[in-house]
C-alpha atoms as a PDB file:
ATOM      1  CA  UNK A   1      89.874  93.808 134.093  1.00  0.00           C
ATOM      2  CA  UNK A   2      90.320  91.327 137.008  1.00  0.00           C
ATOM      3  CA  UNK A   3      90.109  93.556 139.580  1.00  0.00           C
ATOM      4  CA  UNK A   4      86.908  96.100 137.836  1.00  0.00           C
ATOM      5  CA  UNK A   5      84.767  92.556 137.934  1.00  0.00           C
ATOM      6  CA  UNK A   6      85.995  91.956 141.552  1.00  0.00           C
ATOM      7  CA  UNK A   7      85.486  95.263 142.753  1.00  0.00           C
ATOM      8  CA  UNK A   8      81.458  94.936 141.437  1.00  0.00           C
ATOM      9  CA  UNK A   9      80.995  91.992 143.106  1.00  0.00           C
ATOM     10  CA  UNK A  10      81.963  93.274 146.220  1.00  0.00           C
ATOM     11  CA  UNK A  11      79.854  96.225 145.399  1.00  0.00           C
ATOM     12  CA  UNK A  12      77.370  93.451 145.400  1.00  0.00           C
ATOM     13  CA  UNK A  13      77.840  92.182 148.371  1.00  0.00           C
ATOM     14  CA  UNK A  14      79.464  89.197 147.325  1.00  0.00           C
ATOM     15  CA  UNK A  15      82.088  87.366 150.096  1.00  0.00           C
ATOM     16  CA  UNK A  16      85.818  88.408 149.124  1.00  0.00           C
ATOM     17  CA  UNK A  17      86.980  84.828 148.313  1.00  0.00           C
ATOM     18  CA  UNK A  18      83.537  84.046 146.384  1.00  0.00           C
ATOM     19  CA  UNK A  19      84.506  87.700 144.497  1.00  0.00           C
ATOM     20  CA  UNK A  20      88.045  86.659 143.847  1.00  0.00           C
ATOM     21  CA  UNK A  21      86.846  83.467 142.319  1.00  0.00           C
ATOM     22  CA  UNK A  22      84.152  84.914 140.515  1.00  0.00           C
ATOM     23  CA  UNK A  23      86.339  87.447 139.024  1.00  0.00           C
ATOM     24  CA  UNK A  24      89.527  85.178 138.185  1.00  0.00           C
ATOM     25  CA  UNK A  25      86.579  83.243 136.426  1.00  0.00           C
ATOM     26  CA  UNK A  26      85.325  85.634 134.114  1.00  0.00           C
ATOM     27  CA  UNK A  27      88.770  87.097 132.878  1.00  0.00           C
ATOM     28  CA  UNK A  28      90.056  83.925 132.338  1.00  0.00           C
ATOM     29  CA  UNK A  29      86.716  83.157 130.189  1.00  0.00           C
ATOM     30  CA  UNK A  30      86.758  86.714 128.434  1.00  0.00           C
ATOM     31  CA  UNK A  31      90.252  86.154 127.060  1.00  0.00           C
ATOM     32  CA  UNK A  32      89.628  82.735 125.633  1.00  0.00           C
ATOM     33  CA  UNK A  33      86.898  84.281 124.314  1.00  0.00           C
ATOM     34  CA  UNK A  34      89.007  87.340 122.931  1.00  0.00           C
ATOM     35  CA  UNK A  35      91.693  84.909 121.893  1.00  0.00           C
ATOM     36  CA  UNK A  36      89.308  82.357 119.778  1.00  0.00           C
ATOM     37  CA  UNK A  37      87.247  85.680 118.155  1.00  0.00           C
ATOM     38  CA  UNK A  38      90.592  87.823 117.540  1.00  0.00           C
ATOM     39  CA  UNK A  39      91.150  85.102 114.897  1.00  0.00           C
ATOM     40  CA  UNK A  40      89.051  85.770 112.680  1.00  0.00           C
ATOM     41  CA  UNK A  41      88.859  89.792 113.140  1.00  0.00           C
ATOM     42  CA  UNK A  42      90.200  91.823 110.046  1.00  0.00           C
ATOM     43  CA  UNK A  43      93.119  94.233 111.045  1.00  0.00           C
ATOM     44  CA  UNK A  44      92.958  97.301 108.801  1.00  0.00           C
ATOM     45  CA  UNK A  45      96.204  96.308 107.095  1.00  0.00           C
ATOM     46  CA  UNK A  46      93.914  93.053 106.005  1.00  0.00           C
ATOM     47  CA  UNK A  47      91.275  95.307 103.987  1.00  0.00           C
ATOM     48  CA  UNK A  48      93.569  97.187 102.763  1.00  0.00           C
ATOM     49  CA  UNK A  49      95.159  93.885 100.999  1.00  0.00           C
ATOM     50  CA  UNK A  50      91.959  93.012 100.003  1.00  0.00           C
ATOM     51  CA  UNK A  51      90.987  95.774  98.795  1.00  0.00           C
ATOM     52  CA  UNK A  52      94.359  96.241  96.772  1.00  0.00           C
ATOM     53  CA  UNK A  53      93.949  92.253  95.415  1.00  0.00           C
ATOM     54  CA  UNK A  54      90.683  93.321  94.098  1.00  0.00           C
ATOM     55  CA  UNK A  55      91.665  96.428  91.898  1.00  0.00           C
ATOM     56  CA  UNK A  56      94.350  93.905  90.723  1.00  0.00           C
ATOM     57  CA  UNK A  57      91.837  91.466  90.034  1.00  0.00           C
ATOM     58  CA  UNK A  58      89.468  93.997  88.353  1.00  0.00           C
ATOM     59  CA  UNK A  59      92.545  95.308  86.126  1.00  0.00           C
ATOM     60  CA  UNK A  60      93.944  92.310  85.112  1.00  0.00           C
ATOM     61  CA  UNK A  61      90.174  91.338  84.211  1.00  0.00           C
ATOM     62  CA  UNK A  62      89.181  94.366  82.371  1.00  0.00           C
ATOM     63  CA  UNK A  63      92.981  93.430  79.942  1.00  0.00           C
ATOM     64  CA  UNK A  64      91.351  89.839  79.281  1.00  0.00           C
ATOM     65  CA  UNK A  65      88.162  91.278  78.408  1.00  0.00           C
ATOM     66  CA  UNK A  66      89.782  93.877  75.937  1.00  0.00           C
ATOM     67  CA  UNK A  67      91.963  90.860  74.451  1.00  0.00           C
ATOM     68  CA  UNK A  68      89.011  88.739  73.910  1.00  0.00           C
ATOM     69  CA  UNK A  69      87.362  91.594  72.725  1.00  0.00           C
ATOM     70  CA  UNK A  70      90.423  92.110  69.581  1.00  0.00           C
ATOM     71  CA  UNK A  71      90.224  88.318  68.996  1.00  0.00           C
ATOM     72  CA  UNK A  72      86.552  88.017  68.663  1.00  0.00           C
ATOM     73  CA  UNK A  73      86.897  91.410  66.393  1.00  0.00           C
ATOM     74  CA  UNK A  74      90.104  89.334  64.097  1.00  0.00           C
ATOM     75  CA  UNK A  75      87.649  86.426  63.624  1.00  0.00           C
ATOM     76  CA  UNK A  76      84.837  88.499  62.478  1.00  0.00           C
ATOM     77  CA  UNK A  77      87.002  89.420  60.240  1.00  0.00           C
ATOM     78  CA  UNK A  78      88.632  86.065  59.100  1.00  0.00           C
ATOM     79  CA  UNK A  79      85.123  84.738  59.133  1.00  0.00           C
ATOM     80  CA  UNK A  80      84.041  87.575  56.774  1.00  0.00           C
ATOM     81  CA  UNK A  81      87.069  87.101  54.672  1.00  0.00           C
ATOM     82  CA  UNK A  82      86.471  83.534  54.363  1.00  0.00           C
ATOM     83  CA  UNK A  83      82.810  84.258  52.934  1.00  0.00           C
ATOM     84  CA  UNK A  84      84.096  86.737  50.345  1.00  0.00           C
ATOM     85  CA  UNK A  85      86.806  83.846  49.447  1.00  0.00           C
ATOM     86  CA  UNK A  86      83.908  81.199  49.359  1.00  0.00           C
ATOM     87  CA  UNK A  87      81.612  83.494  47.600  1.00  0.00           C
ATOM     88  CA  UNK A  88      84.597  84.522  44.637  1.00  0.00           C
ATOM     89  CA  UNK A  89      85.311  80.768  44.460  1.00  0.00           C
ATOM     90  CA  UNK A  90      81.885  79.711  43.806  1.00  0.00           C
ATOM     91  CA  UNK A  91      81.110  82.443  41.372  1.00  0.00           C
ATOM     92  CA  UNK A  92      84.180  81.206  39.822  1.00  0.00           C
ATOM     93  CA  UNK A  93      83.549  77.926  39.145  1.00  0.00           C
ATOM     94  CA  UNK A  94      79.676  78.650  38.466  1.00  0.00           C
ATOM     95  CA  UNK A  95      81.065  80.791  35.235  1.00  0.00           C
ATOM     96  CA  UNK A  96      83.436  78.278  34.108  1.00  0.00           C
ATOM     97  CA  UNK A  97      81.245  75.161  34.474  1.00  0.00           C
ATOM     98  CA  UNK A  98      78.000  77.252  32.723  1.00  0.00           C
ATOM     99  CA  UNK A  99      79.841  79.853  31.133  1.00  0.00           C
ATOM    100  CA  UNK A 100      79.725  83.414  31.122  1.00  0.00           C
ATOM    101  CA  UNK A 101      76.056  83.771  30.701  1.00  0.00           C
END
């Protein structure tokens, strides 16, 4: 890449030594550039992971959902169960302390 940016300055008209130095210059520059940016760039491999951690995440998700789901449907149940209880008790102990009407 050097030596396309020299050969433009000299297109240019730009003295050899000031094109050499102008040219050593800019590469250097362009691959600190390239070397701070190419951090942070996402290789396909890396989407791919992401993209596979997700579908784990969205399965293992979707399992807790259905298991809260079964609980919540087990206490409606207790909790219904526990009103039929209450309500037999009560009617109990409404016909034994006033009779049996």
């Amino acid at each position: 890449m050097e030596m396309v940016i020299y050969n433009a300055f000299r297109k240019a008209g730009v003295a050899d030594s000031d094109a050499q130095i102008i040219a050593a210059d800019l590469a250097k520059a362009f691959e600190q550039n390239y070397a701070v940016h190419s951090q942070n760039l996402a290789t396909q491999g890396d989407t791919e992971r992401v993209r596979f951690e997700i579908e784990q995440l969205r399965r293992e998700t979707k399992v807790d959902i259905e298991k809260v789901r079964a609980e919540i449907e087990k206490a409606k149940f207790t909790i219904i169960g526990s009103v039929v209880a209450i309500a037999a008790v009560s009617l109990a102990a409404a016909r034994f302390l006033f009779g049996s009407g």
